[in-house]
Protein backbone atom coordinates (compact mmCIF):
# COMPACT_ATOMS: atom_id res chain seq x y z
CA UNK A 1 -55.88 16.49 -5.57
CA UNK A 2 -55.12 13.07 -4.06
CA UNK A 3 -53.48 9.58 -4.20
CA UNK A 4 -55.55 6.49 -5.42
CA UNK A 5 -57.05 4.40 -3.04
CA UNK A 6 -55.05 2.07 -1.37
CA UNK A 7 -55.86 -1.35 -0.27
CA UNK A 8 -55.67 -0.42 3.38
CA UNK A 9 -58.60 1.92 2.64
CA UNK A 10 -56.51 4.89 2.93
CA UNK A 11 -55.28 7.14 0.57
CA UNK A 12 -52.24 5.72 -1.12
CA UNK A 13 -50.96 6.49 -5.23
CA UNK A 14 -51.78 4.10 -7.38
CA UNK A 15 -51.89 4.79 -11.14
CA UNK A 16 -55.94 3.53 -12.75
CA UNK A 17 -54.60 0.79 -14.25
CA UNK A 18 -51.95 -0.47 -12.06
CA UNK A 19 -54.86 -0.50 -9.07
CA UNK A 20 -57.03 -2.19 -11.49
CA UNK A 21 -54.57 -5.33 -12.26
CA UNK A 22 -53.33 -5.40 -8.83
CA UNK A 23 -57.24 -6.34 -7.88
CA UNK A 24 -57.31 -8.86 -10.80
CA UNK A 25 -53.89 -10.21 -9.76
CA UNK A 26 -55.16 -10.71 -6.30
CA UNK A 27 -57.90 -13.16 -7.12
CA UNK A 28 -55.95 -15.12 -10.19
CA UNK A 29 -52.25 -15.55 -9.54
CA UNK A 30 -50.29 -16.74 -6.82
CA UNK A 31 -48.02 -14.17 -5.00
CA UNK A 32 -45.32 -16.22 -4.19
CA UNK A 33 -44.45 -16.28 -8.09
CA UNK A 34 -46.52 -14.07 -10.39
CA UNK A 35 -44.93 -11.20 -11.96
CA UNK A 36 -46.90 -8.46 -11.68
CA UNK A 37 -46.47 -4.89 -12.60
CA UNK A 38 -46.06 -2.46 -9.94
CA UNK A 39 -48.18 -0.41 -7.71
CA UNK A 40 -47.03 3.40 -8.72
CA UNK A 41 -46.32 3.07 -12.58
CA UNK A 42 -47.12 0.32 -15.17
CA UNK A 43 -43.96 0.64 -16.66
CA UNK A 44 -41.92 -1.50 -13.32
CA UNK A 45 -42.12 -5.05 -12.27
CA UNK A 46 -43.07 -4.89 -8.45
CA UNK A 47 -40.45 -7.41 -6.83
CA UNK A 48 -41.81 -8.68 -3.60
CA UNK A 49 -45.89 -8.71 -4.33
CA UNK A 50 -46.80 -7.17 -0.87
CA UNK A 51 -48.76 -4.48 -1.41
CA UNK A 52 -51.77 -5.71 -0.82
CA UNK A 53 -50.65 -8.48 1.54
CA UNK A 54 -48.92 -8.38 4.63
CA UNK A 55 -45.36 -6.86 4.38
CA UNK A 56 -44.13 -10.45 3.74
CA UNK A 57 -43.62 -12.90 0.99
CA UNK A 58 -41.45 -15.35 2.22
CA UNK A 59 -41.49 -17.97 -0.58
CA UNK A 60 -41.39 -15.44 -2.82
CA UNK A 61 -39.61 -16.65 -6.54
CA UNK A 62 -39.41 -14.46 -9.65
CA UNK A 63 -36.66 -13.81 -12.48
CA UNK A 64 -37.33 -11.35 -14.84
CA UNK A 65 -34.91 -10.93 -18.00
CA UNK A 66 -33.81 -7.37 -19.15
CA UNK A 67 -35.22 -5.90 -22.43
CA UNK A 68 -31.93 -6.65 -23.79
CA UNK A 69 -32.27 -10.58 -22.50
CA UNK A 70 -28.88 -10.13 -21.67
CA UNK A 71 -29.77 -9.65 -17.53
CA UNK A 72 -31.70 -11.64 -15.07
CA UNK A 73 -32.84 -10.18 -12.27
CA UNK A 74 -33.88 -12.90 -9.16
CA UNK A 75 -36.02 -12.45 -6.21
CA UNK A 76 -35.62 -15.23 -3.47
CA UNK A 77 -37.78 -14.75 -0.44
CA UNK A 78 -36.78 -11.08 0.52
CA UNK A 79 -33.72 -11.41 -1.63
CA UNK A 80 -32.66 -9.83 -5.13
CA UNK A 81 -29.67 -10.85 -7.17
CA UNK A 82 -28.86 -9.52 -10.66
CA UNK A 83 -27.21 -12.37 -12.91
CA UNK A 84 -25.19 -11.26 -16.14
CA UNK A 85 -23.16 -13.49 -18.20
CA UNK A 86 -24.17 -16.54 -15.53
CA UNK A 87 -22.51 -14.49 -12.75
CA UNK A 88 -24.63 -13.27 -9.98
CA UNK A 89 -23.84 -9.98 -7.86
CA UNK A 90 -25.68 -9.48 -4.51
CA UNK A 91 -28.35 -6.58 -4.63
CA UNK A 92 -28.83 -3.82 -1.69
CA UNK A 93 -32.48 -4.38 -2.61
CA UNK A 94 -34.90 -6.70 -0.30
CA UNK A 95 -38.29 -6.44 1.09
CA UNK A 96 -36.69 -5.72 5.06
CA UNK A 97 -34.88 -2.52 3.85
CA UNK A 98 -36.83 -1.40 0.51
CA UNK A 99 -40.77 -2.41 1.45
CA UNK A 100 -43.05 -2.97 -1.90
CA UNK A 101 -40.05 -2.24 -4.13
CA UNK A 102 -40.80 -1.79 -8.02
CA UNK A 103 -38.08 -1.93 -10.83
CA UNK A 104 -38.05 0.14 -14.14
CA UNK A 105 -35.63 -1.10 -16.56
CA UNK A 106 -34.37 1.31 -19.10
CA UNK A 107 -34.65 0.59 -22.93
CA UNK A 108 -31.05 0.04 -23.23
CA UNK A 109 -30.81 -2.17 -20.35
CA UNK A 110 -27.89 -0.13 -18.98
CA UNK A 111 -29.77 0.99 -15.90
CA UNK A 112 -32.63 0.42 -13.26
CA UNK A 113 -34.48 2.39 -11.14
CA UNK A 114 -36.55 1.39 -7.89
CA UNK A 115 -39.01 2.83 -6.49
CA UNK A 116 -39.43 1.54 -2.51
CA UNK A 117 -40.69 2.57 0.79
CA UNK A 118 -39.58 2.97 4.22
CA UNK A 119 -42.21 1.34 5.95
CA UNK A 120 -44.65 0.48 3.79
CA UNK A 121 -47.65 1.53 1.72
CA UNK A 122 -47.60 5.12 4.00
CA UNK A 123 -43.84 5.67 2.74
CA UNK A 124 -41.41 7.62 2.71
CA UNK A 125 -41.02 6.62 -0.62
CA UNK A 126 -37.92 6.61 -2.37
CA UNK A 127 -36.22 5.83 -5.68
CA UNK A 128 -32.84 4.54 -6.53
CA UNK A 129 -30.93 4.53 -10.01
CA UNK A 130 -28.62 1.84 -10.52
CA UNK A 131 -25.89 1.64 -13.66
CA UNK A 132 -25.78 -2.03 -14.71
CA UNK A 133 -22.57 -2.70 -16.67
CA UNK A 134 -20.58 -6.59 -16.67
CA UNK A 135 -18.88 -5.64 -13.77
CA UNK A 136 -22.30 -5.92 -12.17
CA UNK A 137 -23.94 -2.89 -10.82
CA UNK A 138 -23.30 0.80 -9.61
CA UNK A 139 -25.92 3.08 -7.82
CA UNK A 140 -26.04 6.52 -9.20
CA UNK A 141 -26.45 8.62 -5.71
CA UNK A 142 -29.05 10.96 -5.47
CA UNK A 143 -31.12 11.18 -8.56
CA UNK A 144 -34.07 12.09 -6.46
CA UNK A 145 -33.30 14.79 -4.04
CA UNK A 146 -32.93 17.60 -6.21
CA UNK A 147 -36.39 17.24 -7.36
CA UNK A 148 -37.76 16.49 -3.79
CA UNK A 149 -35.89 20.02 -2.94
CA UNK A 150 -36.87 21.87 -5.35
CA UNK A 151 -40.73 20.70 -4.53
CA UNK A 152 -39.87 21.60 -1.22
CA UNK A 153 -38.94 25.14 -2.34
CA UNK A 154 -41.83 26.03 -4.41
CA UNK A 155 -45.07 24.15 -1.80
CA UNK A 156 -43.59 26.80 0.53
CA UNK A 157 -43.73 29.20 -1.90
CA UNK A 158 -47.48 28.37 -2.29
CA UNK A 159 -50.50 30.34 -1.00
CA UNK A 160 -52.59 29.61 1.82
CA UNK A 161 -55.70 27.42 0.62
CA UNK A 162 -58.37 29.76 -0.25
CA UNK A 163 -61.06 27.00 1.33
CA UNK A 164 -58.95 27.20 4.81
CA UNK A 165 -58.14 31.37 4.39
CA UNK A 166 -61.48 32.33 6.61
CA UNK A 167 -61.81 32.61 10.37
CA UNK A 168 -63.67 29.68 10.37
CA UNK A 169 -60.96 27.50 9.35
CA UNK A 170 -57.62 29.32 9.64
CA UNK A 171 -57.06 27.17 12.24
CA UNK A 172 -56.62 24.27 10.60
CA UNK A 173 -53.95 25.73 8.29
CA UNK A 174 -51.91 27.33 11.38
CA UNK A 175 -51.95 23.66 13.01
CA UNK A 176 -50.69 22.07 9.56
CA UNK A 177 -47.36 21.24 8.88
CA UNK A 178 -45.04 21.36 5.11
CA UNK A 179 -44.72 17.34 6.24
CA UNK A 180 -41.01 16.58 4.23
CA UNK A 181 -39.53 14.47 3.65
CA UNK A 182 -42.29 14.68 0.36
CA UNK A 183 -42.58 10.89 -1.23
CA UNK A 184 -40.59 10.33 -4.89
CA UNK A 185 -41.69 7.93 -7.25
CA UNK A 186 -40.36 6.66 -10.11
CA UNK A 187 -42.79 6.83 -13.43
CA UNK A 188 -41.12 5.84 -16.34
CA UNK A 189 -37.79 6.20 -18.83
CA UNK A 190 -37.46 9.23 -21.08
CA UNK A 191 -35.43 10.05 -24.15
CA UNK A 192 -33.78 6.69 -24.31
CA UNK A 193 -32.38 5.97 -21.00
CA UNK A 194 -31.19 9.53 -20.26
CA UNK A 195 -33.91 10.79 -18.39
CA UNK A 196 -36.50 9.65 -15.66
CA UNK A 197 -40.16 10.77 -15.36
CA UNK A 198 -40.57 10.97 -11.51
CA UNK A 199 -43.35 12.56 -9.19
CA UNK A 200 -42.95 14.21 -6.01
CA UNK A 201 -45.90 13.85 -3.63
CA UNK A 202 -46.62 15.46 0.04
CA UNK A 203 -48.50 12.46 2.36
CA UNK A 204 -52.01 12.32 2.36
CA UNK A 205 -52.43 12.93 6.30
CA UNK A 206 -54.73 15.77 7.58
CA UNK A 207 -51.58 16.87 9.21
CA UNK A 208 -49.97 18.38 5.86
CA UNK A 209 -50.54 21.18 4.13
CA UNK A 210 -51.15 20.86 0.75
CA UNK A 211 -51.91 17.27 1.23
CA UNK A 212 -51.45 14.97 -1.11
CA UNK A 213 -50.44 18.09 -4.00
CA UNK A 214 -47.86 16.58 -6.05
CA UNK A 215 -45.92 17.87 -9.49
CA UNK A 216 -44.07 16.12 -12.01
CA UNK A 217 -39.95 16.01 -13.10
CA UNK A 218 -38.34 15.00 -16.18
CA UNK A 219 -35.07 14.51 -14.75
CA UNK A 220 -30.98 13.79 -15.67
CA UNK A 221 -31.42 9.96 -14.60
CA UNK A 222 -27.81 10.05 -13.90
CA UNK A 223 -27.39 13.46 -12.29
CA UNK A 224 -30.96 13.86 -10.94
CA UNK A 225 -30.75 17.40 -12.97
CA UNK A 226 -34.28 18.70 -13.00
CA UNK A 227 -35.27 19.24 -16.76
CA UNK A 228 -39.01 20.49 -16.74
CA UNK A 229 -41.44 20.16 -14.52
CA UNK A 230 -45.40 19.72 -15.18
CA UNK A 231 -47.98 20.22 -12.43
CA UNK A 232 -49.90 17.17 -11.94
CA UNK A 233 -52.37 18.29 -14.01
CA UNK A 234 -50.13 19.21 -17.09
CA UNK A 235 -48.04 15.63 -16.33
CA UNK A 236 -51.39 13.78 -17.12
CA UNK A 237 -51.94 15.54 -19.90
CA UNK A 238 -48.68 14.98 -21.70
CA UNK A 239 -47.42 11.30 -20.25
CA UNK A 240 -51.09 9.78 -19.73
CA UNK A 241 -51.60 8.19 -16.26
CA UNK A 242 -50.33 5.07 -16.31
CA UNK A 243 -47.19 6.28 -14.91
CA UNK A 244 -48.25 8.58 -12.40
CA UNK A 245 -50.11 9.08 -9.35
CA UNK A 246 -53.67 9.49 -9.50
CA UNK A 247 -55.25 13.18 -8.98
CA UNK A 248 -58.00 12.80 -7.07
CA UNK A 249 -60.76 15.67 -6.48
């Protein structure tokens, strides 16, 4: 199984029919201010419109209300700022730090989480869960890593490929690496805004074994407490793939 393709040709994780509007967007709306859902799930707004640009945006303008209409979040060039009640609180969030960042708002507009990368489409990947109150905003540490570690656990856990388990090709397994840190992406909200649907991927590089395997969390999306977990396959079949990573053959 694989990531979609990406618009550097390479093997990257775009959900169907986020790839699909990202193509459309591309030919009928200006970057600089089109709001555009994002790359990895169709449920986020993607902030800074790079992903299939260069890394930069510079006159980059967007506000987006909350589903509450009580919060504005504002991009300016790599800049966010969240406004509520007509005061605006700075952001740790901007396209130098967080590359091709994508928000999720929850139903309840009490938090957001965003899903960025290190350096760019090839990740790492991260997300981030922010609390949202009038006091501004509060990150909630760690909701990712003990999903990523507990993906960690069982890929290790995993037998060697049956395709790659002959003299022939042994080889190629016994030169491979586990390749963590894996990528996490945030899907969607859950159960309100108590829970986050999240996948955690291994990078699509010859170098990894098991590349591009990835499984699927329903997670605490305060705590990062691991609920269930679906295989990529079962995720599909129960949350549809619009907020997922594709599974290639």
């Amino acid at each position: 199984m694989g990531y979609a393709q990406g618009t550097s040709g390479g093997p990257i994780g775009k959900t169907k029919s986020t790839a699909a509007a990202s193509a459309k967007n591309s030919q009928t709306a200006d970057r600089r201010y089109a709001l555009t859902r994002g790359d990895w799930s169709a449920a986020t707004v993607s902030l800074f419109n790079t992903w299939s640009a260069l890394d930069d945006n510079p006159n980059r303008r967007l506000s987006f209300y909350s589903p509450d209409h009580q919060k504005i979040v504002k991009v300016i060039g790599s800049t966010v700022t969240l406004v509520i009640d007509k005061r605006s609180f700075e952001t740790d969030i901007n396209s130098e730090s967080k590359h091709d960042a994508e928000l999720g708002w929850a139903p309840d507009s009490t938090k957001f989480f965003v899903t960025w990368s290190e350096s760019g489409e090839l990740g790492p990947w991260h997300m981030q869960v922010y609390g949202v109150d009038r006091s501004g905003l509060h990150e909630f540490p760690k909701v990712e890593e003990t999903a990523r570690r507990d993906f960690e656990q069982l890929v290790r856990k995993l037998p060697i490929d049956p395709e790659l388990n002959t003299p022939e090709f042994k080889h190629n397994w016994d030169e491979a690496e586990y390749c963590e840190p894996y990528h996490v992406i945030g899907g969607r909200w859950l159960n309100g805004s108590k829970e986050i649907l999240l996948s955690v991927l291994i990078r699509n590089t010859g170098d990894c074994r098991y590349s591009s395997d990835f499984n699927v969390y329903r997670v605490n999306g305060e705590t990062g407490e691991v609920l269930q977990r679906f295989t990529a396959a079962e995720g599909h079949r129960r949350f549809g793939d619009k907020y997922l990573p594709i599974i290639s053959p």
